[in-house]
C-alpha atoms as a PDB file:
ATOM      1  CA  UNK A   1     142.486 186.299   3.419  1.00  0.00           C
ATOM      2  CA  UNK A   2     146.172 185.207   3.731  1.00  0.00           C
ATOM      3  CA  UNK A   3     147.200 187.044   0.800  1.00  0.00           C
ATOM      4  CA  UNK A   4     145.338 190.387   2.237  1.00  0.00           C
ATOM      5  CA  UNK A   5     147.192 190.062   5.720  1.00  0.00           C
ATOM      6  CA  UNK A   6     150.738 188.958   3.857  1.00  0.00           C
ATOM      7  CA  UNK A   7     149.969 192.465   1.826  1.00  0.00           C
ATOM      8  CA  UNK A   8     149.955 194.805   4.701  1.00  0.00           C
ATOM      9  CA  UNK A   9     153.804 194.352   4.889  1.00  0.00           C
ATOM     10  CA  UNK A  10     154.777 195.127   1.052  1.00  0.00           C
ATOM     11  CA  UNK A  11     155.751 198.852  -0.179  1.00  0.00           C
ATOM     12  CA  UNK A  12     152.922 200.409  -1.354  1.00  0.00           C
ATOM     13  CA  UNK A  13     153.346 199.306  -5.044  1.00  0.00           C
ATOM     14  CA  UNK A  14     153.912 195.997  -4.192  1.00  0.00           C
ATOM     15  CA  UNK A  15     150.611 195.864  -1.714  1.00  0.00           C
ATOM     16  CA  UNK A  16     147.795 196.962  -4.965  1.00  0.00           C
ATOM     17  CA  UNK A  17     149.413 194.224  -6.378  1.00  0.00           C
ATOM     18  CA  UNK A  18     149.080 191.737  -3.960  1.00  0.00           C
ATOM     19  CA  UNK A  19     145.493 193.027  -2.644  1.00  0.00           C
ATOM     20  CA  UNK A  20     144.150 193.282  -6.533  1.00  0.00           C
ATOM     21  CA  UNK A  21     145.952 189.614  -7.002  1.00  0.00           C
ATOM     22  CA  UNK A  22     143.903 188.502  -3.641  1.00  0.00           C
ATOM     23  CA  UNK A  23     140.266 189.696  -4.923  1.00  0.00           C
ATOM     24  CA  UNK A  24     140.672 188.772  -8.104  1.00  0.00           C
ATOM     25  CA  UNK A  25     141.814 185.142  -7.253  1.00  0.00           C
ATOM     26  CA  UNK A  26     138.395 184.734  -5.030  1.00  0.00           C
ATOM     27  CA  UNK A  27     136.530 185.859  -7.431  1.00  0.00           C
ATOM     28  CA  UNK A  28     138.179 183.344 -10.559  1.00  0.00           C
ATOM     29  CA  UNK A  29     137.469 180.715  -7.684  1.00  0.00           C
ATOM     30  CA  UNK A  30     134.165 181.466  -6.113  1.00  0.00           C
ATOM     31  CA  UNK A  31     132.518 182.689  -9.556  1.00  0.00           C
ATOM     32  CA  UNK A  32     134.316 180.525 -11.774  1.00  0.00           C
ATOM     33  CA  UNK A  33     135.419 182.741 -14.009  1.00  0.00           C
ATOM     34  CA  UNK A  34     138.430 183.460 -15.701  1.00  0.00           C
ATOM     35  CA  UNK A  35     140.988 185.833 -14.230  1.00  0.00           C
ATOM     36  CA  UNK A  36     141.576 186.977 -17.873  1.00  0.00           C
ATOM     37  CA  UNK A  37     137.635 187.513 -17.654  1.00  0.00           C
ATOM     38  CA  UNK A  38     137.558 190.035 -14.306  1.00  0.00           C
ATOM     39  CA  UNK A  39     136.977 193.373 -16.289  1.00  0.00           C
ATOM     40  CA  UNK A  40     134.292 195.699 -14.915  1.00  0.00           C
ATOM     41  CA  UNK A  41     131.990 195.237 -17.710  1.00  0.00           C
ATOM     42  CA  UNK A  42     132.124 190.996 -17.062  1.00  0.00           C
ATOM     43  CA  UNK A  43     131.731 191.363 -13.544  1.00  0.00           C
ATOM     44  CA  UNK A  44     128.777 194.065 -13.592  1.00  0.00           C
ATOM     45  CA  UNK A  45     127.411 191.283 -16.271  1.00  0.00           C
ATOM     46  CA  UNK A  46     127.919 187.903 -14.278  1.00  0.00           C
ATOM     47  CA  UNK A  47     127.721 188.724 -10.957  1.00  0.00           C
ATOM     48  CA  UNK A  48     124.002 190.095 -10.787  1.00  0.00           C
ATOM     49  CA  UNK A  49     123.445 186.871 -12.723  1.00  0.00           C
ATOM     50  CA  UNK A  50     124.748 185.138  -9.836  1.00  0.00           C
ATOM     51  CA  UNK A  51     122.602 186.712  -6.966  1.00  0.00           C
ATOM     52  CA  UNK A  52     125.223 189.379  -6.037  1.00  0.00           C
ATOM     53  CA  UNK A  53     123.556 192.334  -5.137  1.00  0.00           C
ATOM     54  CA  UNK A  54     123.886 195.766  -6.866  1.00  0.00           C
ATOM     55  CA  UNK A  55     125.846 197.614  -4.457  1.00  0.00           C
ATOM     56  CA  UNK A  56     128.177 194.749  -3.714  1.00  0.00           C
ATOM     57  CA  UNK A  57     128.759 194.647  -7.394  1.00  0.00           C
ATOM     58  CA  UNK A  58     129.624 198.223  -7.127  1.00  0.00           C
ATOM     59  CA  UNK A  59     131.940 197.603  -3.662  1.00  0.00           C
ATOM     60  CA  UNK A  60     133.990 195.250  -6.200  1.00  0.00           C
ATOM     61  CA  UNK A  61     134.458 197.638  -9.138  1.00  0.00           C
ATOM     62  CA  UNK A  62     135.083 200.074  -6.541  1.00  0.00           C
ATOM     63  CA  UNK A  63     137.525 198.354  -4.859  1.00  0.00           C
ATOM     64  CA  UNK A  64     139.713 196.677  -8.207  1.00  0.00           C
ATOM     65  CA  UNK A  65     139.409 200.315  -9.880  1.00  0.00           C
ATOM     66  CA  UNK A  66     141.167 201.727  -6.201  1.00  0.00           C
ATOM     67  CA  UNK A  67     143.111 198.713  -6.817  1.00  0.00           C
ATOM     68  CA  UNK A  68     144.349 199.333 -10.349  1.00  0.00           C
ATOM     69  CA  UNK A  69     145.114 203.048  -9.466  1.00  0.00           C
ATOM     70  CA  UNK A  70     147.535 202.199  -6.834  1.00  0.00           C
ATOM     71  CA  UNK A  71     149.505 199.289  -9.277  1.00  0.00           C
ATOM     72  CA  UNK A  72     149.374 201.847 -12.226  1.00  0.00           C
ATOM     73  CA  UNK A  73     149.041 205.612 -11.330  1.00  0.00           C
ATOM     74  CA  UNK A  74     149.907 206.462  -8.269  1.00  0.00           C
ATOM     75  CA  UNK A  75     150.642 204.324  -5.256  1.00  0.00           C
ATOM     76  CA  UNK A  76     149.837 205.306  -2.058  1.00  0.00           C
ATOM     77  CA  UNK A  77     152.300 205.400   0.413  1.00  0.00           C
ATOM     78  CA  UNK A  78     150.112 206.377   3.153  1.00  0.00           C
ATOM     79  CA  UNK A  79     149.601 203.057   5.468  1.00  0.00           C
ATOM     80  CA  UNK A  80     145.316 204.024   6.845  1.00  0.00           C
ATOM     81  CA  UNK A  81     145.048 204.349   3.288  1.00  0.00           C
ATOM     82  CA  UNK A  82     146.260 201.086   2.745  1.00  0.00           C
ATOM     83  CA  UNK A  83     144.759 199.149   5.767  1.00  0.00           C
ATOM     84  CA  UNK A  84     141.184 200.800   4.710  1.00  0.00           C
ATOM     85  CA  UNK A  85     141.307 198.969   1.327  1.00  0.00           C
ATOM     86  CA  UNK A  86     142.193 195.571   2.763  1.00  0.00           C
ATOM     87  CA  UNK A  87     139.603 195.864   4.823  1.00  0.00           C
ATOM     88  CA  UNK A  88     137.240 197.057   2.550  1.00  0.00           C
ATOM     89  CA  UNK A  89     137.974 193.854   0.372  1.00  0.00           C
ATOM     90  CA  UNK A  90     137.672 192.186   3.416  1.00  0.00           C
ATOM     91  CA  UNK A  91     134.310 193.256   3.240  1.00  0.00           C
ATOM     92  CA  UNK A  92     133.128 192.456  -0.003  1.00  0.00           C
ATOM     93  CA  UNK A  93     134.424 189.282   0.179  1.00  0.00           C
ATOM     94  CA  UNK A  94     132.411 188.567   3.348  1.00  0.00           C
ATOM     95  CA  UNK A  95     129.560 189.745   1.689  1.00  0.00           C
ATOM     96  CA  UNK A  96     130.012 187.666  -1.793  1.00  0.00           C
ATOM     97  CA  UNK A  97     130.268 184.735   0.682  1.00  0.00           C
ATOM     98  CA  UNK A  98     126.879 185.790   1.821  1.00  0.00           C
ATOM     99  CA  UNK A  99     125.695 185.453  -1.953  1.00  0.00           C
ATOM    100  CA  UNK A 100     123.393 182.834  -2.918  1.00  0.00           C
ATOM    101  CA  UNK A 101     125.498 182.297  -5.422  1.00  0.00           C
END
């Protein structure tokens, strides 16, 4: 959660890195998987296997592929934009910590 509020004041570039650095952490840590190992087709494998529901499975994909864009296509440098993805992986994170996992 630190690194998501320490990401709010990075450029835009610069933020998808530090927000996709933040999710991807939890999940190495809470899952126990490698961070090498956090592709879409691992995590749509090993989560369900872990008691993560469906659509929270989804909410992750969702929110490293929104992730990825911003680090590798286009940024955006529109702040709501920005402040709706942190708290989106806000979200999901409260809700994998709700996972019996």
């Amino acid at each position: 959660m630190a690194r998501l509020k320490k990401a709010a004041a990075l450029a835009p570039k610069s933020f998808y890195d530090e927000v996709a650095a933040a999710l991807a952490a939890y999940l190495a840590d809470r899952f126990s998987l490698p961070d090498i190992a956090l592709t879409a087709d691992v995590l749509q494998r090993e989560l369900p296997a872990k008691n993560v529901p469906a659509n929270v499975v989804s909410e992750v994909a969702a929110c490293l592929g929104e992730c990825d864009f911003g680090r590798f296509v286009a940024a955006s440098p529109d702040p709501q934009r920005r402040k709706a993805l942190a708290k989106r992986i806000r979200e999901v994170i409260d809700s994998l910590e709700r996972a019996d996992a």
